[in-house]
C-alpha atoms as a PDB file:
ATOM      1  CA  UNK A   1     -46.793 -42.145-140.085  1.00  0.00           C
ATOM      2  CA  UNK A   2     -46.068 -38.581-140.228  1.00  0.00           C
ATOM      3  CA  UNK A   3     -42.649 -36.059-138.751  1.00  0.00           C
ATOM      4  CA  UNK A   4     -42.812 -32.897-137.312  1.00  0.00           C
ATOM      5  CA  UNK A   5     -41.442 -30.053-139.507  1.00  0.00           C
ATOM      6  CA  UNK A   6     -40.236 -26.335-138.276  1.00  0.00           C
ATOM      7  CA  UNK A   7     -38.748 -23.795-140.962  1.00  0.00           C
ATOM      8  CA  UNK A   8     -37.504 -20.818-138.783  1.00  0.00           C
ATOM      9  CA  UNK A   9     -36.176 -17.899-140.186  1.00  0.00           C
ATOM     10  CA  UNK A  10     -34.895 -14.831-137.937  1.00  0.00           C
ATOM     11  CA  UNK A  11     -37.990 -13.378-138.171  1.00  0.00           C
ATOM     12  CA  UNK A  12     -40.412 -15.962-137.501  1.00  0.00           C
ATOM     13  CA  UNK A  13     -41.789 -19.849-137.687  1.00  0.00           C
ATOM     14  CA  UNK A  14     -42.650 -19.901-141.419  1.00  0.00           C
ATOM     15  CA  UNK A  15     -43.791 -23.539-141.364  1.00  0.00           C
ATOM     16  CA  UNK A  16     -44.845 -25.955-138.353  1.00  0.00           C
ATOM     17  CA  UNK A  17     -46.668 -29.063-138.844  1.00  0.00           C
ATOM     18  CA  UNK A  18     -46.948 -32.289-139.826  1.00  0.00           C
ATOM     19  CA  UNK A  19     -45.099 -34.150-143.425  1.00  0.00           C
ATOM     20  CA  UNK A  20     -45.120 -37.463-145.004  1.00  0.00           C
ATOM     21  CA  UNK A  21     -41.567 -36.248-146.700  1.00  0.00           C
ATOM     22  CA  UNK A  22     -39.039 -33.489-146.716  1.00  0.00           C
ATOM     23  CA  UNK A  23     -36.545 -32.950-149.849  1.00  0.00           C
ATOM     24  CA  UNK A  24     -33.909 -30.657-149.456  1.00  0.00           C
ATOM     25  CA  UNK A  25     -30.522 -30.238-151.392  1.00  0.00           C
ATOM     26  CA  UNK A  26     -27.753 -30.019-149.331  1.00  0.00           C
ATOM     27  CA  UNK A  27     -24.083 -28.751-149.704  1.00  0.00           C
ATOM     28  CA  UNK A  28     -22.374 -31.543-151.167  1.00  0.00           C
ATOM     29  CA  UNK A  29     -24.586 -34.617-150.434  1.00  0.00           C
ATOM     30  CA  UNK A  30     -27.268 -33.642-153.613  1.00  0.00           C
ATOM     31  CA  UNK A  31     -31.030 -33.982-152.937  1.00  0.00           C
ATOM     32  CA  UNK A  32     -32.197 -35.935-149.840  1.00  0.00           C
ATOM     33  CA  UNK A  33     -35.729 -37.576-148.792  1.00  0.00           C
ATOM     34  CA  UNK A  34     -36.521 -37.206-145.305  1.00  0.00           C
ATOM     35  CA  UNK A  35     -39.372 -39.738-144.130  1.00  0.00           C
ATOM     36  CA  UNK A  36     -40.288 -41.238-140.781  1.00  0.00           C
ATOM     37  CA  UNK A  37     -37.871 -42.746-138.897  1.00  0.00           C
ATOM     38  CA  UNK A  38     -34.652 -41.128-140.875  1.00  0.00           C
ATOM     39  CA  UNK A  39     -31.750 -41.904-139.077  1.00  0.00           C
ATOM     40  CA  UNK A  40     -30.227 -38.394-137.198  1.00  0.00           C
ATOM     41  CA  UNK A  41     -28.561 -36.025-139.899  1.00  0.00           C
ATOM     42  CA  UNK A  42     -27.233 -32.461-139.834  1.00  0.00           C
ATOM     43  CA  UNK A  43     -26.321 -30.691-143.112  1.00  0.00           C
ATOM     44  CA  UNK A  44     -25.956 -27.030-144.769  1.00  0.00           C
ATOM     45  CA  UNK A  45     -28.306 -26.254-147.252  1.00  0.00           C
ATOM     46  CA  UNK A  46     -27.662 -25.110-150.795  1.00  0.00           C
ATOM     47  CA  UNK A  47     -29.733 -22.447-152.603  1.00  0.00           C
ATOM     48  CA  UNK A  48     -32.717 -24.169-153.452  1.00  0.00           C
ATOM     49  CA  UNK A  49     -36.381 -25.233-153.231  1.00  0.00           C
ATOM     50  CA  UNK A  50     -37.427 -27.487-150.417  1.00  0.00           C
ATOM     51  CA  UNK A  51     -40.301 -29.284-150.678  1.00  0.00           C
ATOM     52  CA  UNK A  52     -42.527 -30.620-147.349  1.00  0.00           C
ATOM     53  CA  UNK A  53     -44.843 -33.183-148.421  1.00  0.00           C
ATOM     54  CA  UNK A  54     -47.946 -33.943-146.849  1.00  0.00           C
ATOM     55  CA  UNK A  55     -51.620 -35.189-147.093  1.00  0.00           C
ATOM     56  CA  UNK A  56     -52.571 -31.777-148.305  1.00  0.00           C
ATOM     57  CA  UNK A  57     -50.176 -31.633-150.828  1.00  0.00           C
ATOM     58  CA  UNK A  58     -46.894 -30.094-151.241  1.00  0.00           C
ATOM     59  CA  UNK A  59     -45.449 -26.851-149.975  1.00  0.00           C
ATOM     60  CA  UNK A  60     -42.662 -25.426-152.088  1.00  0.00           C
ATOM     61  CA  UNK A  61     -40.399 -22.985-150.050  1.00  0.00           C
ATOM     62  CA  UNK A  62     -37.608 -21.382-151.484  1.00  0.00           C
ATOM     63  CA  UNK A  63     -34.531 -21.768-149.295  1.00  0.00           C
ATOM     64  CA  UNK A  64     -31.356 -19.281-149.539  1.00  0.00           C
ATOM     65  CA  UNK A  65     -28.674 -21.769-147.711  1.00  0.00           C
ATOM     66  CA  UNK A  66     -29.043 -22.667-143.953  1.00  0.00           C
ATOM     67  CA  UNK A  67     -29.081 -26.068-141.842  1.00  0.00           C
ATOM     68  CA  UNK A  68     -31.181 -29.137-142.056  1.00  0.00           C
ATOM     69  CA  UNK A  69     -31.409 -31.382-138.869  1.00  0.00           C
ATOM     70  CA  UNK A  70     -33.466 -34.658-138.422  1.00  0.00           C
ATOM     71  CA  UNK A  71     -33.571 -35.573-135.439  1.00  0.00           C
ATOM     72  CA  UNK A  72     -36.847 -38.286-133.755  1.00  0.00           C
ATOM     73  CA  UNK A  73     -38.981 -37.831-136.225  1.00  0.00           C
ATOM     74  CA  UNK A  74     -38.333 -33.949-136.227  1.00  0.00           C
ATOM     75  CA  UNK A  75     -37.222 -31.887-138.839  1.00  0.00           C
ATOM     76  CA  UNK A  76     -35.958 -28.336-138.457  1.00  0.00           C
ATOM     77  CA  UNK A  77     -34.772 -26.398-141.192  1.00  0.00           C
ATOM     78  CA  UNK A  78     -32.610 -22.913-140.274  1.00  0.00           C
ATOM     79  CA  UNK A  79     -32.735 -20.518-143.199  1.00  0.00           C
ATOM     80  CA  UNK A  80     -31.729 -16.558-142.845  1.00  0.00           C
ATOM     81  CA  UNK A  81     -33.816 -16.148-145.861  1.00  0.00           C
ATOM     82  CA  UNK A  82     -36.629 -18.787-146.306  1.00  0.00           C
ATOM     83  CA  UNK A  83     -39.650 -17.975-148.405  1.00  0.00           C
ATOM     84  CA  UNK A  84     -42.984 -20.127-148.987  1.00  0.00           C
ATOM     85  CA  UNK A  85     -44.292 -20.110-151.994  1.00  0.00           C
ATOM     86  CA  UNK A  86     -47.685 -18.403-151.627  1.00  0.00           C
ATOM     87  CA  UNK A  87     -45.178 -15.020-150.476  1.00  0.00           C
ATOM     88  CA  UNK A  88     -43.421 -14.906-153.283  1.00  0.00           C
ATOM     89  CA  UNK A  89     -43.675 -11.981-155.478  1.00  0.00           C
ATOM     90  CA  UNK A  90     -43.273 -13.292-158.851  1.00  0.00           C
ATOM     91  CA  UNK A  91     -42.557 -10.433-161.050  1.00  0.00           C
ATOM     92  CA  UNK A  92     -40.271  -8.860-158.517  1.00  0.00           C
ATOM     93  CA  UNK A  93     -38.292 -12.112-158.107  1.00  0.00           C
ATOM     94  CA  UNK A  94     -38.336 -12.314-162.441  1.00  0.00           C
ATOM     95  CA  UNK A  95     -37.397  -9.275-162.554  1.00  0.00           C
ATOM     96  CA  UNK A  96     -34.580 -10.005-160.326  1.00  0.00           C
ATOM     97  CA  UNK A  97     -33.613 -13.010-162.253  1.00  0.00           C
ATOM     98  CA  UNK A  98     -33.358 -10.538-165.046  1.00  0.00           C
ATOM     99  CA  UNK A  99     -31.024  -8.355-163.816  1.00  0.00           C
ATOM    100  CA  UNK A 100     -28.447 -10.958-162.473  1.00  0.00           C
ATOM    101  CA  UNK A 101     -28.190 -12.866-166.025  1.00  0.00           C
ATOM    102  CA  UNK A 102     -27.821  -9.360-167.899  1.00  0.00           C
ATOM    103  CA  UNK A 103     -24.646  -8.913-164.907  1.00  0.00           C
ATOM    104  CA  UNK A 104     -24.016 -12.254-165.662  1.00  0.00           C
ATOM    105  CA  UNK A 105     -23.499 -11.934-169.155  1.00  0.00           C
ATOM    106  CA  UNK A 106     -21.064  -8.826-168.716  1.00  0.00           C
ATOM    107  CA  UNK A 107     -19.725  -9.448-165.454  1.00  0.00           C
ATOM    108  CA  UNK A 108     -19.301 -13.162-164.622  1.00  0.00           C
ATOM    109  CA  UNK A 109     -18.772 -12.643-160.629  1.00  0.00           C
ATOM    110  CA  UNK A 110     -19.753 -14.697-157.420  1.00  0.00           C
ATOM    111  CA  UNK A 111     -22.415 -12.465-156.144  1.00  0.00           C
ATOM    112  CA  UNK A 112     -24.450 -12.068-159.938  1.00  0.00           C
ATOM    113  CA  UNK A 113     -24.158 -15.804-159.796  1.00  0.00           C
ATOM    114  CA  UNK A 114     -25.896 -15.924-156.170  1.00  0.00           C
ATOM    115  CA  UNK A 115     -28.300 -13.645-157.388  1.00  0.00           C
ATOM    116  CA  UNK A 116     -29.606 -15.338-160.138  1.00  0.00           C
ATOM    117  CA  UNK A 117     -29.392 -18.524-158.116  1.00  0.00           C
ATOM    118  CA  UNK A 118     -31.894 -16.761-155.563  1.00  0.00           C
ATOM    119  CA  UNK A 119     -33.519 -15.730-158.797  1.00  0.00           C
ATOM    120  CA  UNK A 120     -34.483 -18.406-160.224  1.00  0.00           C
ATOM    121  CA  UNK A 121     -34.895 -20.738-157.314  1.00  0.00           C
ATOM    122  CA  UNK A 122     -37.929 -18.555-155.983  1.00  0.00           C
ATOM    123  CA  UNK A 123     -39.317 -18.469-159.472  1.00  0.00           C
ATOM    124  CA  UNK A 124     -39.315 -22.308-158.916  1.00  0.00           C
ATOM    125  CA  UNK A 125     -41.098 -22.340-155.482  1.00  0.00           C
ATOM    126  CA  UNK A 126     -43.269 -20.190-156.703  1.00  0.00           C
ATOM    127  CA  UNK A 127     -44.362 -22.471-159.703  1.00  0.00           C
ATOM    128  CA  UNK A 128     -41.803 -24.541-161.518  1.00  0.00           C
ATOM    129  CA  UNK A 129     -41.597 -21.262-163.428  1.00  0.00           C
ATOM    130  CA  UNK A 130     -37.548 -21.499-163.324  1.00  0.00           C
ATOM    131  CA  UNK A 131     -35.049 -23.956-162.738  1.00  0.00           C
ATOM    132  CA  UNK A 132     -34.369 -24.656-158.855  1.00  0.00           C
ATOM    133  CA  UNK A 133     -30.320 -25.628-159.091  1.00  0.00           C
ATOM    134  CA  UNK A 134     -29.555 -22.586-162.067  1.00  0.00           C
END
């Protein structure tokens, strides 16, 4: 048996079909596995990759914070900045990733820590290339 899944952005519907399983980290409550049948849940979402499971394999998305709801075999995930994998522009986002740890490392504030956060969790969507909780 298979959910409905909808990741909507501002912008647009970045992902609508069908999953076996949804894992998403949420504020607080860690990583969660959503299958069929999950009872209802609503939570905020932490930086980090989701990952929507299905018979064609997985789809990493890099998620910047937002809502997770499960709700009859429907998932819909809210994110003001969501990002599928195959978008992700890997040298810009490394290049990023960069930048915040060299702030980091003079500066140790809240929004060089977000950024490397955003940083490295895209570099993780897009291919386990960094770590997706930094």
């Amino acid at each position: 048996m298979t959910m409905q899944v909808e990741l909507v952005s501002p912008e647009r519907i970045l992902y609508s079909g069908e999953a076996d399983t949804v894992i998403a980290r949420t504020i607080g409550g860690g990583e969660l596995a959503f299958l069929t049948g999950h009872t209802p849940f609503v939570g905020a979402l932490d930086i980090a990759t989701v990952t929507i499971r299905s018979e064609h394999g997985d789809e990493l998305v890099a998620v910047h914070g937002g809502f997770v709801e499960v709700s009859n075999d429907v998932v819909t995930i809210l994110s003001d900045v969501a990002e599928l994998s195959s978008q992700i522009d890997v040298e810009r986002a490394r290049r990023a990733g960069e930048e915040a740890d060299r702030r980091l490392q003079h500066d140790h504030d809240a929004e060089a820590e977000g950024a490397a956060r955003r940083a490295h969790v895209r570099l993780a969507a897009a291919g386990g290339l960094g770590t997706a909780t930094h």
